[in-house]
N, C-alpha and C. Protein backbone atom coordinates (compact mmCIF):
# COMPACT_ATOMS: atom_id res chain seq x y z
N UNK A 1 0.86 -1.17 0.00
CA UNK A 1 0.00 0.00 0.00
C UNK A 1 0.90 1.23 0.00
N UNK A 2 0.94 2.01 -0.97
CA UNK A 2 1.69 3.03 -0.80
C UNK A 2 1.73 4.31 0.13
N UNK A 3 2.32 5.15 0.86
CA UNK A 3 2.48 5.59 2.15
C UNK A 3 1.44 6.45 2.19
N UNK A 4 0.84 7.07 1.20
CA UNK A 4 -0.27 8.09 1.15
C UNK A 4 -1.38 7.48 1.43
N UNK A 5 -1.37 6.16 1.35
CA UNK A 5 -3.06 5.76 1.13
C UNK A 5 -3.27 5.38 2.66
N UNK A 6 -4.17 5.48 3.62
CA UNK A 6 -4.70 5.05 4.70
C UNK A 6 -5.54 3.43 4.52
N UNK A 7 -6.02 3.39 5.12
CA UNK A 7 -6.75 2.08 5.75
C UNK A 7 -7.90 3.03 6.05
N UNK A 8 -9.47 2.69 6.17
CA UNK A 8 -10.47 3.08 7.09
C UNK A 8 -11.08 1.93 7.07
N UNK A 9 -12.03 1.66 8.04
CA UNK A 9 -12.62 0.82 9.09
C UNK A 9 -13.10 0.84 9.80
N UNK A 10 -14.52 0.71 10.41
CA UNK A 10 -15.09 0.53 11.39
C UNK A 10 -14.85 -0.09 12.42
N UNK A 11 -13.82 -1.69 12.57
CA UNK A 11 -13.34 -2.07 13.33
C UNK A 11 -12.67 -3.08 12.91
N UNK A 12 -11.27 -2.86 14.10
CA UNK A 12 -10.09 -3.51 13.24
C UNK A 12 -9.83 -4.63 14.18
N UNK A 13 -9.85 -5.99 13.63
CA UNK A 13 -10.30 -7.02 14.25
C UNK A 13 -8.61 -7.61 14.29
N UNK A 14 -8.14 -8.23 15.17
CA UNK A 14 -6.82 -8.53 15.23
C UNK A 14 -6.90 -10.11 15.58
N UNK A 15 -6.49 -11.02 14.96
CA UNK A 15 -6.06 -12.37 14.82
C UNK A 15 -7.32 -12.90 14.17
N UNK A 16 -6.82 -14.08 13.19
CA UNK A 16 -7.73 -14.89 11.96
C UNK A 16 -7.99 -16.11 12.69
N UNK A 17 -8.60 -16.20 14.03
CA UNK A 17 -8.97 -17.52 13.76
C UNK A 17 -10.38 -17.38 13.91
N UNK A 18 -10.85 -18.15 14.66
CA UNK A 18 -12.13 -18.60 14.39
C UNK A 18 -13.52 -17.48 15.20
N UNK A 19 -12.53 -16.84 16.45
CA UNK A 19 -13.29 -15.86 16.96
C UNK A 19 -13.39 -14.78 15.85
N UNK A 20 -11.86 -14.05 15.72
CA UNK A 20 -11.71 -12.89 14.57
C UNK A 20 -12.58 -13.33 13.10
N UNK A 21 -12.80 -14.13 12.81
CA UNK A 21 -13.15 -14.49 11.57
C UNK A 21 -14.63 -14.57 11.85
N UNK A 22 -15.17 -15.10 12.76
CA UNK A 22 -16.98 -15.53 13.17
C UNK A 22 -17.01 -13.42 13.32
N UNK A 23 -16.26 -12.88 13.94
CA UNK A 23 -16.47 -11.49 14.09
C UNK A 23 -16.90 -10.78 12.74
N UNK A 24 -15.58 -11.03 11.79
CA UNK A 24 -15.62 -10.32 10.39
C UNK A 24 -16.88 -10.71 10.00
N UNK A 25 -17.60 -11.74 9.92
CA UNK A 25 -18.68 -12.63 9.16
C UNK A 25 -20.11 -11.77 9.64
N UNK A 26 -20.16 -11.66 10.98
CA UNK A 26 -21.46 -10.84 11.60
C UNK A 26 -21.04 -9.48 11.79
N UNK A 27 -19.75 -9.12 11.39
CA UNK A 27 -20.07 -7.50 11.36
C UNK A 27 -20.40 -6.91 9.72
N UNK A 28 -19.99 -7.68 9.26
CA UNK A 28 -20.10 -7.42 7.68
C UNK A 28 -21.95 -8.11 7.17
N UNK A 29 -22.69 -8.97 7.97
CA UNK A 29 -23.75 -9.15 7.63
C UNK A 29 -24.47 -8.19 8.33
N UNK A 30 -24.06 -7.05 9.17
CA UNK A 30 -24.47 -5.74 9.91
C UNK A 30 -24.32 -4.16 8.95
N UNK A 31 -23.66 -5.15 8.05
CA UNK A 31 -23.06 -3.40 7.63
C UNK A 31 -21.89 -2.80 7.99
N UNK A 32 -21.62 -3.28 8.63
CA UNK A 32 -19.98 -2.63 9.86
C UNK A 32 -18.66 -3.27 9.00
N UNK A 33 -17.85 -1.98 8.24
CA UNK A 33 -16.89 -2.72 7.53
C UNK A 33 -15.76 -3.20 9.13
N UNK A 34 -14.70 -3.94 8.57
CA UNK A 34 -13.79 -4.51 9.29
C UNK A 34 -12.58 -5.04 8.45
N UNK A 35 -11.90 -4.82 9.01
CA UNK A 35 -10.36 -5.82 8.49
C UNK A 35 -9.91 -6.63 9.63
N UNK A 36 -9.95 -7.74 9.26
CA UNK A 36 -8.66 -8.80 9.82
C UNK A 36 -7.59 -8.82 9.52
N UNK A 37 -6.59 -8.40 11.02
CA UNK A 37 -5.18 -8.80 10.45
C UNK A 37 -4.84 -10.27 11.61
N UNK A 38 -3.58 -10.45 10.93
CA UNK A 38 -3.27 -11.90 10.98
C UNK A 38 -1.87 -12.07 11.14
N UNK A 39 -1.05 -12.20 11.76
CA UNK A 39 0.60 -12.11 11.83
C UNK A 39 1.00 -13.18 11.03
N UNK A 40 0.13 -14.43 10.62
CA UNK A 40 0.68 -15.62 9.91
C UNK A 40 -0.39 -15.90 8.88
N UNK A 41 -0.80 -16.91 9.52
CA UNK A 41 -2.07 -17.28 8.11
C UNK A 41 -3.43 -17.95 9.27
N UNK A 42 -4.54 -17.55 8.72
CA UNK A 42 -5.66 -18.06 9.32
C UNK A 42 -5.50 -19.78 9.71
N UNK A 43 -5.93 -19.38 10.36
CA UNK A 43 -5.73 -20.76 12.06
C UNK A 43 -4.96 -21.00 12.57
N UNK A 44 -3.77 -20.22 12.43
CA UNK A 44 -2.28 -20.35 12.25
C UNK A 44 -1.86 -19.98 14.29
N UNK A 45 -2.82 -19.70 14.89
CA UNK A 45 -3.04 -19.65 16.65
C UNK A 45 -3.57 -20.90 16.79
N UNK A 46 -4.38 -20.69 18.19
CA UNK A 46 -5.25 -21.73 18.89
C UNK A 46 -6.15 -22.34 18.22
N UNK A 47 -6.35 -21.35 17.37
CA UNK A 47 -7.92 -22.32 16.86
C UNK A 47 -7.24 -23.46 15.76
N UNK A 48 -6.35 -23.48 15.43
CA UNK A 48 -5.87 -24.52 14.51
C UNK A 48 -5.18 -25.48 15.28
N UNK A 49 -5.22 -25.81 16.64
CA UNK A 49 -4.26 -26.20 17.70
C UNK A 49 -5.23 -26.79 18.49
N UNK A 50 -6.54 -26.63 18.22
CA UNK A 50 -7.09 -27.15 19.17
C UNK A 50 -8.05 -28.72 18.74
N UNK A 51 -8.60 -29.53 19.99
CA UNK A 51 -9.10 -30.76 19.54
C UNK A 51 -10.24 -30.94 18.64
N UNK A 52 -11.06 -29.72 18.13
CA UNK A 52 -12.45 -29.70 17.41
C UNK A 52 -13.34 -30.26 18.02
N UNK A 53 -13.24 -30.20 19.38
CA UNK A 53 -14.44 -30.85 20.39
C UNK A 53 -15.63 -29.75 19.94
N UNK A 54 -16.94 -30.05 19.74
CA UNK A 54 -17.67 -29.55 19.81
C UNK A 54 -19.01 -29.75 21.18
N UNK A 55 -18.87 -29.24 22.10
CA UNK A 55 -19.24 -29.98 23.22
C UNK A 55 -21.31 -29.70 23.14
N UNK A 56 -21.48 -30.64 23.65
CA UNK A 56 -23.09 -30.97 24.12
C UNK A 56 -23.38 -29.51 24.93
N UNK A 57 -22.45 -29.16 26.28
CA UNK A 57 -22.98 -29.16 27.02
C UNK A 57 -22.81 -29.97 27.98
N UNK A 58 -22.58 -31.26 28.13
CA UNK A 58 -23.16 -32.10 29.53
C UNK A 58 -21.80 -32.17 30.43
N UNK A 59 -21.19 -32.04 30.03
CA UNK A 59 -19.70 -31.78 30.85
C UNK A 59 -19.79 -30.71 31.89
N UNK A 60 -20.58 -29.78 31.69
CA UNK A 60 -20.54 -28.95 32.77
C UNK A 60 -22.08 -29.09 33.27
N UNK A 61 -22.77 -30.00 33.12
CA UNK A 61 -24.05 -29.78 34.04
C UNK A 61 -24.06 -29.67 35.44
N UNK A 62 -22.99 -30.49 36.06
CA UNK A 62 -23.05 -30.60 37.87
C UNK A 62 -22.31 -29.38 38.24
N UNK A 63 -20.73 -29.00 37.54
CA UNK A 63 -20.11 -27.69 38.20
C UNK A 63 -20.83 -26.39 37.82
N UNK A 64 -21.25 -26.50 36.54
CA UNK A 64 -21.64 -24.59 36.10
C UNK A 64 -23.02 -25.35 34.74
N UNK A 65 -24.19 -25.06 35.34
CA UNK A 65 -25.09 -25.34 34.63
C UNK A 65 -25.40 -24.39 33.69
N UNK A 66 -25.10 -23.03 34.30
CA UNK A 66 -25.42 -21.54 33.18
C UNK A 66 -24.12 -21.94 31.64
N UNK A 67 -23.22 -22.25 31.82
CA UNK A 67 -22.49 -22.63 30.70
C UNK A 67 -22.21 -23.46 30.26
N UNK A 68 -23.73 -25.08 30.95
CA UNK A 68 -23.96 -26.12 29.81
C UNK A 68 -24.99 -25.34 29.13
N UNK A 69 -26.14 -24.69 29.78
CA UNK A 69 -26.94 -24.04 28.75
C UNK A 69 -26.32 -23.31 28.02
N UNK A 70 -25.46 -21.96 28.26
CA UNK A 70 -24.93 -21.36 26.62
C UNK A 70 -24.34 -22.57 25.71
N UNK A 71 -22.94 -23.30 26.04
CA UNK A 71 -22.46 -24.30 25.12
C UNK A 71 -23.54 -24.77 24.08
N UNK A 72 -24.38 -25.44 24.94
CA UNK A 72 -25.77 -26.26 24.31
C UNK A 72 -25.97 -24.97 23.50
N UNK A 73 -26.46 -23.90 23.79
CA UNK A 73 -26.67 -22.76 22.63
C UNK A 73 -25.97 -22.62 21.42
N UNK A 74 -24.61 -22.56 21.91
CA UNK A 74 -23.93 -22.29 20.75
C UNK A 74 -23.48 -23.20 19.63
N UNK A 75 -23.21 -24.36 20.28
CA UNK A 75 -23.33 -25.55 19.84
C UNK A 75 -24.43 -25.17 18.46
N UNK A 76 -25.71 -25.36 19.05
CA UNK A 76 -27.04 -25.07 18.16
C UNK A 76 -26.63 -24.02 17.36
N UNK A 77 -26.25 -22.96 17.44
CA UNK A 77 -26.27 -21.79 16.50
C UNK A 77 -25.21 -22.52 15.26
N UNK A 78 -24.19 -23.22 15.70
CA UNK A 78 -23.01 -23.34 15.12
C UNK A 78 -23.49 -24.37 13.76
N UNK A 79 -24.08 -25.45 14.70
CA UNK A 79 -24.85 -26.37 13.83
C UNK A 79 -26.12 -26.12 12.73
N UNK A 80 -26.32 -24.84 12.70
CA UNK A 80 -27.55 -24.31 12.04
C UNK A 80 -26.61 -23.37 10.79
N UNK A 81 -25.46 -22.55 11.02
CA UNK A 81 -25.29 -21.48 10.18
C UNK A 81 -24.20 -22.54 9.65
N UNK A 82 -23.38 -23.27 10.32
CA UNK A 82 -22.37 -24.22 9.52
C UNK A 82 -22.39 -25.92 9.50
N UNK A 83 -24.05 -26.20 9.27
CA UNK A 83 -23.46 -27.61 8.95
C UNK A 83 -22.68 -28.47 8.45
N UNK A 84 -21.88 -28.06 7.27
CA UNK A 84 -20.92 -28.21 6.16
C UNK A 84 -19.39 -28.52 6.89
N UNK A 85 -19.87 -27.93 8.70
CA UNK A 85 -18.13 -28.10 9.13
C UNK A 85 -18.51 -28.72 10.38
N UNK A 86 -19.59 -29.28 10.59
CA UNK A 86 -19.90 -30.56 11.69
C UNK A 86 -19.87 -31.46 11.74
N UNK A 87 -19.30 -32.47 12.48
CA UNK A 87 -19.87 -33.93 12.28
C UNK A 87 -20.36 -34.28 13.42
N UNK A 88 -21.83 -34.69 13.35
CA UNK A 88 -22.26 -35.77 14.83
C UNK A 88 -21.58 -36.99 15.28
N UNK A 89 -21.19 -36.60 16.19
CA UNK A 89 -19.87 -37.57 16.43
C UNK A 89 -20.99 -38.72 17.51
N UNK A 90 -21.49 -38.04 18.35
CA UNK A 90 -21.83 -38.06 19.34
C UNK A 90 -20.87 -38.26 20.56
N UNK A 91 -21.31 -38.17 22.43
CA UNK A 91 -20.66 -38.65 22.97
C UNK A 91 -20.81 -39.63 24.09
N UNK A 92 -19.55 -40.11 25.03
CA UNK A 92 -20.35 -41.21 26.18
C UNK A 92 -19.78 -40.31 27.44
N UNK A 93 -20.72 -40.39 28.28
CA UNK A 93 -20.30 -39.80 29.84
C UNK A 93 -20.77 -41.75 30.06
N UNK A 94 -19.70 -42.17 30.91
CA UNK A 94 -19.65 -43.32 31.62
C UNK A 94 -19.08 -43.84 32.78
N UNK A 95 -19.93 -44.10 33.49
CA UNK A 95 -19.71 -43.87 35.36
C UNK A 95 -19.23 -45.66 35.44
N UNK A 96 -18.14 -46.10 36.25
CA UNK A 96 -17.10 -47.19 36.48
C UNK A 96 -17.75 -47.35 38.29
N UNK A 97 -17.22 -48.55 38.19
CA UNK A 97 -17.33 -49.20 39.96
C UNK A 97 -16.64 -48.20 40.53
N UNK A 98 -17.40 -47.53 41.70
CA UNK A 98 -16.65 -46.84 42.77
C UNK A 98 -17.07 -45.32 42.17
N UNK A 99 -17.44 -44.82 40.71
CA UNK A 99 -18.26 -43.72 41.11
C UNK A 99 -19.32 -43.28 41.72
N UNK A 100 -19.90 -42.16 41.86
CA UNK A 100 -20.81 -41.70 42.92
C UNK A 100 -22.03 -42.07 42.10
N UNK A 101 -22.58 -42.93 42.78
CA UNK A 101 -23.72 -43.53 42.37
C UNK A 101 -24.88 -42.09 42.50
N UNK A 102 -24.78 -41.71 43.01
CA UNK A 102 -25.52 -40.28 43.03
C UNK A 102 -25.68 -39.37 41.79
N UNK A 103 -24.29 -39.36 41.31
CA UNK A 103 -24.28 -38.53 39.99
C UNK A 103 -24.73 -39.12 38.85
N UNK A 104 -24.51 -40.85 39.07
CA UNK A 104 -25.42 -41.28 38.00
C UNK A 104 -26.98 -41.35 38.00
N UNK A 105 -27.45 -40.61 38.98
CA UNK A 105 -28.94 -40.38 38.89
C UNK A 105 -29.35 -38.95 38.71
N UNK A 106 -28.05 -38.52 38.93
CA UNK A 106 -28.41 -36.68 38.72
C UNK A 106 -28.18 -36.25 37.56
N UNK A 107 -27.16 -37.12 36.60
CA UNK A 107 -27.05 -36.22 35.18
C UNK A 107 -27.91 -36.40 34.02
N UNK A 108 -28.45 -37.14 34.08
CA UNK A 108 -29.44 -37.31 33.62
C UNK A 108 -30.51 -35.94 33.43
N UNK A 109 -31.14 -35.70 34.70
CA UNK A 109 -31.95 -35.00 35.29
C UNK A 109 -31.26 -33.47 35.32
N UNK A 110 -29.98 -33.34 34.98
CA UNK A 110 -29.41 -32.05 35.02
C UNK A 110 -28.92 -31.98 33.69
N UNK A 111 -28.49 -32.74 32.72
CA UNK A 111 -28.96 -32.56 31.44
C UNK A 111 -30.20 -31.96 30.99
N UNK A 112 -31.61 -32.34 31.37
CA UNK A 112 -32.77 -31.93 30.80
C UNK A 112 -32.99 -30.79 31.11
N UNK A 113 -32.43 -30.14 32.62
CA UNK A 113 -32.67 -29.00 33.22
C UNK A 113 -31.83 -28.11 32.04
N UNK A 114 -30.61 -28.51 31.49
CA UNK A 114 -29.79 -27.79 30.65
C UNK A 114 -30.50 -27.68 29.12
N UNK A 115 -31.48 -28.26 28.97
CA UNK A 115 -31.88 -28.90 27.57
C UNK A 115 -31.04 -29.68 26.77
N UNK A 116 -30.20 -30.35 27.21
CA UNK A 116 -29.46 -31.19 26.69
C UNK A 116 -29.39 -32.62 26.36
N UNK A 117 -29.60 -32.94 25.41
CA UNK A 117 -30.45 -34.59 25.17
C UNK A 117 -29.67 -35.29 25.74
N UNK A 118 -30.30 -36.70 25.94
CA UNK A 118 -29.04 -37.55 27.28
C UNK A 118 -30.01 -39.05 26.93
N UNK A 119 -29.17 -39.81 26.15
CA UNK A 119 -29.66 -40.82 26.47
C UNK A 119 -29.20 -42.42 26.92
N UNK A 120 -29.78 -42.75 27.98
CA UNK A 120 -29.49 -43.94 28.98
C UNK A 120 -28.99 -44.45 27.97
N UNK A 121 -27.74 -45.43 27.95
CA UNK A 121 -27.26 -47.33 27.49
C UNK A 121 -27.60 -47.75 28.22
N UNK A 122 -27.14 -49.12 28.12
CA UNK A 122 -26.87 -50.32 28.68
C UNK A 122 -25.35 -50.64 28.65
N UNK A 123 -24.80 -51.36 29.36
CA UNK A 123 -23.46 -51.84 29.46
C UNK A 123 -23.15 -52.39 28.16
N UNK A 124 -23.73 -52.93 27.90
CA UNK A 124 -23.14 -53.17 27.05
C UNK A 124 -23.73 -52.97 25.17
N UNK A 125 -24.71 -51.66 25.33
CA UNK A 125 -24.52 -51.31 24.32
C UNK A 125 -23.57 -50.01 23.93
N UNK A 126 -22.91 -49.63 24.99
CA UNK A 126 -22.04 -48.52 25.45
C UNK A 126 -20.58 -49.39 24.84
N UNK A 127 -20.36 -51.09 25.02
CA UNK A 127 -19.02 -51.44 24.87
C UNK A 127 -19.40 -51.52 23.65
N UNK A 128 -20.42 -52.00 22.68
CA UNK A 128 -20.33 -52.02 21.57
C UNK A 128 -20.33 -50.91 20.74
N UNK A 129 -20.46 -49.22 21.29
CA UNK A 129 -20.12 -48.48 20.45
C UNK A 129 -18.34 -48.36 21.10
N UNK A 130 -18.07 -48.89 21.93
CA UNK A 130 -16.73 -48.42 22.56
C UNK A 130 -15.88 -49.44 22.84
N UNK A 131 -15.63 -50.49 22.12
CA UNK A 131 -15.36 -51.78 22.75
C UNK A 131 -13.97 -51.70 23.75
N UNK A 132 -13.46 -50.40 23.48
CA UNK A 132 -12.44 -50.44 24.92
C UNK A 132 -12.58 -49.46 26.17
N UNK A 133 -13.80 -49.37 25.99
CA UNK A 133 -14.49 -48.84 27.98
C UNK A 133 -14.16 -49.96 28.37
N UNK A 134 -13.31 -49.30 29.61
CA UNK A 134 -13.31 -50.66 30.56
C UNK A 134 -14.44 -51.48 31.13
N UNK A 135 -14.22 -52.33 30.90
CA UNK A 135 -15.17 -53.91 32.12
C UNK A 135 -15.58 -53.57 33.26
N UNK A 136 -15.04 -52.38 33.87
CA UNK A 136 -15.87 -51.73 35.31
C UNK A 136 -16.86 -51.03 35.03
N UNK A 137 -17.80 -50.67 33.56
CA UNK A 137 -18.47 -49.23 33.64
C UNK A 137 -19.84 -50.25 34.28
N UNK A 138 -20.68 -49.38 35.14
CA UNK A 138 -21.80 -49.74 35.50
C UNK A 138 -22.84 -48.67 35.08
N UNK A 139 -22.78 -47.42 33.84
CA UNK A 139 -23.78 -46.50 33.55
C UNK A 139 -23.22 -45.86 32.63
N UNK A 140 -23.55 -45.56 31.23
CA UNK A 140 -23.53 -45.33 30.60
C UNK A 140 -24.52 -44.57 29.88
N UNK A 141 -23.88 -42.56 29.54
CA UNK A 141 -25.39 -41.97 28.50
C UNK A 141 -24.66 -41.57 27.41
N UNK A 142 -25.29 -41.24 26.51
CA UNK A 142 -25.13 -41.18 25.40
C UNK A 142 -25.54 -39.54 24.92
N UNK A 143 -24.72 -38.27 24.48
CA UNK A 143 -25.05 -37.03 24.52
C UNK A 143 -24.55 -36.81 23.04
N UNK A 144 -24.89 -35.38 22.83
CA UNK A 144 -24.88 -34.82 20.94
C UNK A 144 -23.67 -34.27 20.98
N UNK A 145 -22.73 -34.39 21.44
CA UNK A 145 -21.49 -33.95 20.69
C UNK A 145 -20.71 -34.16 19.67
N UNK A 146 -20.37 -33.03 19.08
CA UNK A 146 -19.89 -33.39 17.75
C UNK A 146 -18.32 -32.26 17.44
N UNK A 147 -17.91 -33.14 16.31
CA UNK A 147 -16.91 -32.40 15.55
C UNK A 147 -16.69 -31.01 14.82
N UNK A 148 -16.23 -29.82 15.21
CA UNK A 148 -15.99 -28.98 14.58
C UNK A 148 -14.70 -28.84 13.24
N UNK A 149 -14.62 -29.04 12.21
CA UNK A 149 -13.19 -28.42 11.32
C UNK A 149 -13.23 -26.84 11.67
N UNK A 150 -12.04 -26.47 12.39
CA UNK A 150 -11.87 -25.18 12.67
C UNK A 150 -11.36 -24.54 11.03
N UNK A 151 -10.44 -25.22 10.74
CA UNK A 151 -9.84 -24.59 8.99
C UNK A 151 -11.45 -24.39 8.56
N UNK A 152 -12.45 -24.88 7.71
CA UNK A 152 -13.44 -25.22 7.19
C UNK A 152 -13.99 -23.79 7.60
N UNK A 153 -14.26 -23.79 9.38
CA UNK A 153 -15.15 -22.79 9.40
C UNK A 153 -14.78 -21.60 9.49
N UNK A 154 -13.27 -21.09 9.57
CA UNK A 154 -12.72 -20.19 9.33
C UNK A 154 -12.52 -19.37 8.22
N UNK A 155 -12.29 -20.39 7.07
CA UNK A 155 -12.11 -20.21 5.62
C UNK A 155 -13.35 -19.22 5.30
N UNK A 156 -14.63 -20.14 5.77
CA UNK A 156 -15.58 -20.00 5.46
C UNK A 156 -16.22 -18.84 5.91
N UNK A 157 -15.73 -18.43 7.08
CA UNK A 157 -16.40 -17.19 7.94
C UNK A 157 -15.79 -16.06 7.11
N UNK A 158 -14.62 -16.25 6.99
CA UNK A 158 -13.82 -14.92 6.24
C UNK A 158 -14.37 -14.80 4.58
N UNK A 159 -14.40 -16.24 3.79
CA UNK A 159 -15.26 -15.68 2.59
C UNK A 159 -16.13 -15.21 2.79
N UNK A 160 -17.09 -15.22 3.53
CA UNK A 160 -18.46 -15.14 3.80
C UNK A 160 -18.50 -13.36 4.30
N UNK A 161 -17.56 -13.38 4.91
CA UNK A 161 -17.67 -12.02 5.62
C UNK A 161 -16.92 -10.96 4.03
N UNK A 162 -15.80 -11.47 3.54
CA UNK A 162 -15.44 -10.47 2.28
C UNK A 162 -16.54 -10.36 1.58
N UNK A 163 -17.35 -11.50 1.05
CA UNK A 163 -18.40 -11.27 0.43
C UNK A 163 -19.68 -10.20 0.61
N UNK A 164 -19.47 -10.09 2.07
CA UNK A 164 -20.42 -8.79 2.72
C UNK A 164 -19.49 -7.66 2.91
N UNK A 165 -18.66 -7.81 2.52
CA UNK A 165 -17.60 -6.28 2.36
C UNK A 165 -16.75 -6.05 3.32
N UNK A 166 -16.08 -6.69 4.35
CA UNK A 166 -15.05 -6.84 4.99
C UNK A 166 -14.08 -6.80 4.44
């Protein structure tokens, strides 16, 4: 860019991954121009570093229930505007001899409070999606978690957002 010319912007969004990029995408479907800058290349931080857990939700029902309900939210939003970069993986929460028999009657019941689908196995229809859970599990549920591609939805947030004028 030659030294005369400026930059203008409404807001100048700093790092390409998946936050900066979901940003560019809804400020530009607002009207609100933006630039992303990027010190390397998109995903090229955390978000390209990380496991693509896409969580249910049910992981936090017993410690912090207010942020199985958002997760569960966002989760949903994520799964609605980017199916193309999900996979239903699904997941297992599975309680072994010597856990608190207590919690296996509460998560259940603190799932639904979260809106979070939860559904009972059996022992051993839990080993047959898992055939190496150990031989101790005595409870087994079955929750919607799934796979995120962070590249996929990044790519995608930033075309999506140039296309609206970012």
């Amino acid at each position: 860019m030659p030294e005369n010319k400026k930059l203008e912007t409404d807001v100048l969004i700093i790092g390409g991954g998946v936050t900066g990029t979901g940003l560019a995408r809804d400020l530009s479907f607002r009207g609100i121009s933006s630039v992303v800058l990027e010190k390397d290349m998109i995903n090229s931080g955390a978000s390209g570093r990380n496991h693509g857990l896409l969580h249910s939700g049910a992981r936090y029902v017993s410690s912090d229930l207010a942020s199985a309900v958002e997760c569960k939210k966002e989760g949903d939003i994520l799964k609605k505007i980017a199916p193309h970069c999900i996979e239903e993986t699904g997941g297992l929460y599975v309680a072994a001899q010597n856990d608190k028999e207590d919690y296996i009657e509460q998560f259940p019941r603190l799932c639904k409070k979260a809106g979070i689908s939860c559904e009972k196995l059996s022992v051993k229809e839990a080993l047959e999606l898992e055939p190496d859970l150990s031989n101790r599990i005595i409870a087994a549920y079955r929750v919607e978690d799934a796979s995120v591609d962070p590249f996929h939805i990044s790519l995608e947030n930033m075309n999506q957002a140039i296309e609206h004028g970012a």
